[in-house]
N, C-alpha and C. Protein backbone atom coordinates (compact mmCIF):
# COMPACT_ATOMS: atom_id res chain seq x y z
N UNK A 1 51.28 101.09 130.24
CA UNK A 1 50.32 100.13 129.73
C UNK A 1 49.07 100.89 129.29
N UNK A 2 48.68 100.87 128.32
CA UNK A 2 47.05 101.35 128.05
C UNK A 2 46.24 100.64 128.26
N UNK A 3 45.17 101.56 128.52
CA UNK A 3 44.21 100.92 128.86
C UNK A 3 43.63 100.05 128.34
N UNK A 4 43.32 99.24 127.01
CA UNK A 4 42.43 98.09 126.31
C UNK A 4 43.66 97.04 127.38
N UNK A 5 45.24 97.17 127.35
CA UNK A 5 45.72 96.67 128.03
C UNK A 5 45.45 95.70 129.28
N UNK A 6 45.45 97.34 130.02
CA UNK A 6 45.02 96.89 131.74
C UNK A 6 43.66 96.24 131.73
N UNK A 7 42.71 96.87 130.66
CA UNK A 7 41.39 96.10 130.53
C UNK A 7 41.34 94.20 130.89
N UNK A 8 42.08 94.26 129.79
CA UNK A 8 42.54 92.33 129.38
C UNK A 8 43.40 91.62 130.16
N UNK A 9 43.92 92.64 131.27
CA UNK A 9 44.55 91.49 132.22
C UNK A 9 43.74 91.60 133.32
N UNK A 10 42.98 92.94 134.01
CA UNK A 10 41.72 92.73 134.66
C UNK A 10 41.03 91.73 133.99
N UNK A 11 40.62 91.35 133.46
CA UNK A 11 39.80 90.27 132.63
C UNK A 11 39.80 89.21 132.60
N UNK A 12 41.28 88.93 132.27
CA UNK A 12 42.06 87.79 132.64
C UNK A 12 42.31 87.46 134.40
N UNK A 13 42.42 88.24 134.90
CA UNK A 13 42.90 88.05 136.65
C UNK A 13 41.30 87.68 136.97
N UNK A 14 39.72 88.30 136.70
CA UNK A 14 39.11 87.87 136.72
C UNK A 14 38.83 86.18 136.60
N UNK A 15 38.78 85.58 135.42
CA UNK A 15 38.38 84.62 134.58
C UNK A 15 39.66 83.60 135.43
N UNK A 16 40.74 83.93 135.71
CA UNK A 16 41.49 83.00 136.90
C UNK A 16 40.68 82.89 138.24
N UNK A 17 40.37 83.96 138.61
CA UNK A 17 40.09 83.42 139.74
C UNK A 17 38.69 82.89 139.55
N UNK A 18 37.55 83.24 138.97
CA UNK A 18 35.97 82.46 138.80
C UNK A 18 36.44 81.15 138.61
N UNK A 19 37.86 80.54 137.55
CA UNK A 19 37.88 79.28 137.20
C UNK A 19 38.82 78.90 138.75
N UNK A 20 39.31 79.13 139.22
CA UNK A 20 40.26 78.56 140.51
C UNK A 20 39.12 78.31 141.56
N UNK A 21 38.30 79.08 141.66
CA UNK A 21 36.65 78.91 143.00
C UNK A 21 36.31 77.52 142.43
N UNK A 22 36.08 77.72 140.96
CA UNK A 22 34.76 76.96 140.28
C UNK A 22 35.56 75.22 140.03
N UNK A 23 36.78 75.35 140.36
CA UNK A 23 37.63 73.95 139.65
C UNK A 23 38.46 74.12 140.72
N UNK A 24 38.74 74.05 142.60
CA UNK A 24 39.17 73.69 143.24
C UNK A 24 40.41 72.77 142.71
N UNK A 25 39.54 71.47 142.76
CA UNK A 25 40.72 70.21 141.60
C UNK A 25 41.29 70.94 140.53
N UNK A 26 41.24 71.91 140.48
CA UNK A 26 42.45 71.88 139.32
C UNK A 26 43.92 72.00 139.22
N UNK A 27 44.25 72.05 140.43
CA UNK A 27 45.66 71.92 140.91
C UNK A 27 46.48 70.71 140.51
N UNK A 28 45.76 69.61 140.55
CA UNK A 28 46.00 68.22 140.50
C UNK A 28 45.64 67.71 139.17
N UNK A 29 46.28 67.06 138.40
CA UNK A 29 45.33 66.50 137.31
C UNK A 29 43.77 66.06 137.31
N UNK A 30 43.32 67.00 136.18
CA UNK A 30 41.92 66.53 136.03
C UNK A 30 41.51 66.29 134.53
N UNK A 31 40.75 65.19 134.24
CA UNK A 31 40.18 65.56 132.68
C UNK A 31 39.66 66.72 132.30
N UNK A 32 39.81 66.84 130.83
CA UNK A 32 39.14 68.13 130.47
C UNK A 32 38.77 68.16 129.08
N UNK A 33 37.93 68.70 128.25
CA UNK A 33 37.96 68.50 126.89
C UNK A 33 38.57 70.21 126.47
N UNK A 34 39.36 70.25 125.07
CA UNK A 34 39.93 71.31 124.76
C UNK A 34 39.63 71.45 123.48
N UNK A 35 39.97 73.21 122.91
CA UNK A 35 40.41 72.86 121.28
C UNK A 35 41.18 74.10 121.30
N UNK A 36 42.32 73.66 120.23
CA UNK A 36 43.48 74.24 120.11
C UNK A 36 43.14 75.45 118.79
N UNK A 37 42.17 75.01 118.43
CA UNK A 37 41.76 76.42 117.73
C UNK A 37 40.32 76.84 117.56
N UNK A 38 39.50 76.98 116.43
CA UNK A 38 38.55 77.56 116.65
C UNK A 38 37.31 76.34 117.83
N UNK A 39 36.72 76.73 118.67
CA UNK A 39 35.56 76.05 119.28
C UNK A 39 34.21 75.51 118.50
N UNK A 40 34.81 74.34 117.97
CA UNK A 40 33.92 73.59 117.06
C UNK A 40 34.16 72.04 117.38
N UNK A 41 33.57 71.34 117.16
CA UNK A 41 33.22 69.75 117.01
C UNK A 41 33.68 69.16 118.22
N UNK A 42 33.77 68.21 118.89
CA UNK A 42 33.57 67.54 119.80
C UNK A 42 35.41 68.13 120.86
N UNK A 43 36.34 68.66 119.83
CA UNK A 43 37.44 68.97 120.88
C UNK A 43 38.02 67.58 121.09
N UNK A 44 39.18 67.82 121.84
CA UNK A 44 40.12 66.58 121.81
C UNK A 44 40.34 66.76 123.98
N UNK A 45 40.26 65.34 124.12
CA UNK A 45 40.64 65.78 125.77
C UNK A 45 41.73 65.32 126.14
N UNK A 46 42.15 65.99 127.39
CA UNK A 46 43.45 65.72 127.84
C UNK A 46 43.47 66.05 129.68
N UNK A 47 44.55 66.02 129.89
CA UNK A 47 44.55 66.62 131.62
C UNK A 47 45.01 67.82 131.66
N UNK A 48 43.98 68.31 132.70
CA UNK A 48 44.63 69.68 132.90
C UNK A 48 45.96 69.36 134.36
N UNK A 49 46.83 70.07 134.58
CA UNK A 49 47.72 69.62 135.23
C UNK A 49 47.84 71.19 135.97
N UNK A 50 47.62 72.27 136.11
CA UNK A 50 47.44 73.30 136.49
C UNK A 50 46.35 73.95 136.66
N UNK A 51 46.53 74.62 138.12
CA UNK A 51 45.57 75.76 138.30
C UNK A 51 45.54 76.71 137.34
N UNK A 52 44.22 77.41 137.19
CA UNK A 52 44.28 78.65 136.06
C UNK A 52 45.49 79.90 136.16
N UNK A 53 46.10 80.28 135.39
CA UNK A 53 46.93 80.85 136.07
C UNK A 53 46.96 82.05 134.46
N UNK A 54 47.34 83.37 134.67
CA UNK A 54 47.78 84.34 133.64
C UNK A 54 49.46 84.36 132.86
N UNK A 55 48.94 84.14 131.40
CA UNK A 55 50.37 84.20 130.82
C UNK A 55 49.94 85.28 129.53
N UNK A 56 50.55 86.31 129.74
CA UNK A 56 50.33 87.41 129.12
C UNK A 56 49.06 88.52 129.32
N UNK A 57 48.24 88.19 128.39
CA UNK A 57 46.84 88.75 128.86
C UNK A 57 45.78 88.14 128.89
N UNK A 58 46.20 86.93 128.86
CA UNK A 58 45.49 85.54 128.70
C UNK A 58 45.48 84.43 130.08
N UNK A 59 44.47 84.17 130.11
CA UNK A 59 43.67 83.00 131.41
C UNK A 59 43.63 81.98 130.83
N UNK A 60 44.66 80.46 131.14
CA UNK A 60 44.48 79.54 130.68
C UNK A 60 44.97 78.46 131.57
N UNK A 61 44.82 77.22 131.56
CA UNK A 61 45.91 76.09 132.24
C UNK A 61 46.88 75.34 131.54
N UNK A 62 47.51 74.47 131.71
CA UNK A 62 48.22 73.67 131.43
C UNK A 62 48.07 72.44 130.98
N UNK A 63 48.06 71.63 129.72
CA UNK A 63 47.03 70.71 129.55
C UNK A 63 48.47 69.42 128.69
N UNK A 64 47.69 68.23 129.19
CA UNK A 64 49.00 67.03 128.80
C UNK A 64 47.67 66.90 127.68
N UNK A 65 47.38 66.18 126.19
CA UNK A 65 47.05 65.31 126.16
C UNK A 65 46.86 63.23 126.13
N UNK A 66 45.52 63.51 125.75
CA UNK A 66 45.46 62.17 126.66
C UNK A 66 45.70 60.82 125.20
N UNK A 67 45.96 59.79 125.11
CA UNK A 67 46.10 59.05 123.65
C UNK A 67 45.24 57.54 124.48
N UNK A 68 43.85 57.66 123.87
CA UNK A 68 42.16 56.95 124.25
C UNK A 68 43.14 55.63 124.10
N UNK A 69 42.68 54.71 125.03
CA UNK A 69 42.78 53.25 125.19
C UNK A 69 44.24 52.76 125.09
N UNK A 70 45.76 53.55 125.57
CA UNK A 70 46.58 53.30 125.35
C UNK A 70 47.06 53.89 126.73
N UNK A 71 47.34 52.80 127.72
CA UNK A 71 48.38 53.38 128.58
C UNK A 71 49.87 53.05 128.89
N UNK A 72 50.51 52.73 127.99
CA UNK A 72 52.00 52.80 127.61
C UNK A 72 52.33 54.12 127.11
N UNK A 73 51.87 55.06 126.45
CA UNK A 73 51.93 56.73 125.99
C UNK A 73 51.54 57.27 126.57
N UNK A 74 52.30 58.44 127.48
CA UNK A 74 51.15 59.39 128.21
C UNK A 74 51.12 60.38 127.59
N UNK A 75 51.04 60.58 126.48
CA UNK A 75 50.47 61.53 125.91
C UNK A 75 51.66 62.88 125.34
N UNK A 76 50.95 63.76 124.79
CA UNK A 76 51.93 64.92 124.70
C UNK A 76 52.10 65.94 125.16
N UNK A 77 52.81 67.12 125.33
CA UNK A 77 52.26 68.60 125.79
C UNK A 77 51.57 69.25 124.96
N UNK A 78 50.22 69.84 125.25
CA UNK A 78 49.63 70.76 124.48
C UNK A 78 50.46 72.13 125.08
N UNK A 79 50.50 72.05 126.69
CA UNK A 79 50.65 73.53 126.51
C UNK A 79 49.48 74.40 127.13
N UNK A 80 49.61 75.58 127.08
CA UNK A 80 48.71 76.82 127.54
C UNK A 80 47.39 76.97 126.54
N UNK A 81 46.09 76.39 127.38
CA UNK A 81 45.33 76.74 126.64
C UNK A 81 43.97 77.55 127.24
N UNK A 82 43.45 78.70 126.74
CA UNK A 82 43.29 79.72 127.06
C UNK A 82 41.87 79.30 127.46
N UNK A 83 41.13 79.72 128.73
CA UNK A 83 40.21 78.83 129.63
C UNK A 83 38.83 79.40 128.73
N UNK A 84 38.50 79.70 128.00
CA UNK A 84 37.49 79.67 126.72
C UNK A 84 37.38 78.66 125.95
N UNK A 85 38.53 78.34 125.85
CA UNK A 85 38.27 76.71 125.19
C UNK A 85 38.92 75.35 126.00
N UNK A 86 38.41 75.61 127.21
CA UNK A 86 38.73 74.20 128.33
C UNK A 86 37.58 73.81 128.95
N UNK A 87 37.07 72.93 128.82
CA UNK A 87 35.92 72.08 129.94
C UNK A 87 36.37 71.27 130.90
N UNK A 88 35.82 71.61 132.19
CA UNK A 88 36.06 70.21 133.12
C UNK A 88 35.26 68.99 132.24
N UNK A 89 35.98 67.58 132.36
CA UNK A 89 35.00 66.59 132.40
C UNK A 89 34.87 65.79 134.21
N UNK A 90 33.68 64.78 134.15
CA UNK A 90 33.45 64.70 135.09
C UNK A 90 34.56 63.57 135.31
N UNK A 91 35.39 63.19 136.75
CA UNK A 91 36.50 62.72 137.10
C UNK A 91 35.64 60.78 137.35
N UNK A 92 36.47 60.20 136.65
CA UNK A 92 35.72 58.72 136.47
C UNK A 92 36.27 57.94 138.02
């Protein structure tokens, strides 16, 4: 492994564990706002359904989204999204 390598998963093993202290609840479904690409405009929210966890060299969780004022759909899989672009929201 080279080093920029080992750098980015130190980095990553970091940024798991600050977010696992800092988001206890995150084991369990919690709201969250996300964006699936660049970090701009209000983001789309969904549940996170996982603790932070490393997939590759990357720190992210597991996220359902959510479809606003409809609970017959639960939504879709987003998938792994990398904890730079995940917010807790506050749990209603």
């Amino acid at each position: 492994m080279r080093m920029r390598e080992k750098v980015q998963v130190l980095e990553a093993e970091n940024a798991t564990l600050r977010w696992n202290i800092a988001h206890p609840q995150a084991s369990g479904p919690h709201p969250v706002r996300f964006w699936t690409g660049l970090r701009e405009g209000e983001g789309r929210t969904g549940v996170a359904y996982s603790a932070a966890c490393i997939l590759g060299n990357s720190a992210g969780v597991y996220i359902r989204e959510t479809v606003p004022r409809c609970t017959l759909h639960p939504g879709r899989n987003i998938g792994f999204v990398c904890l730079s672009h995940v917010e807790f929201l506050p749990a209603d």
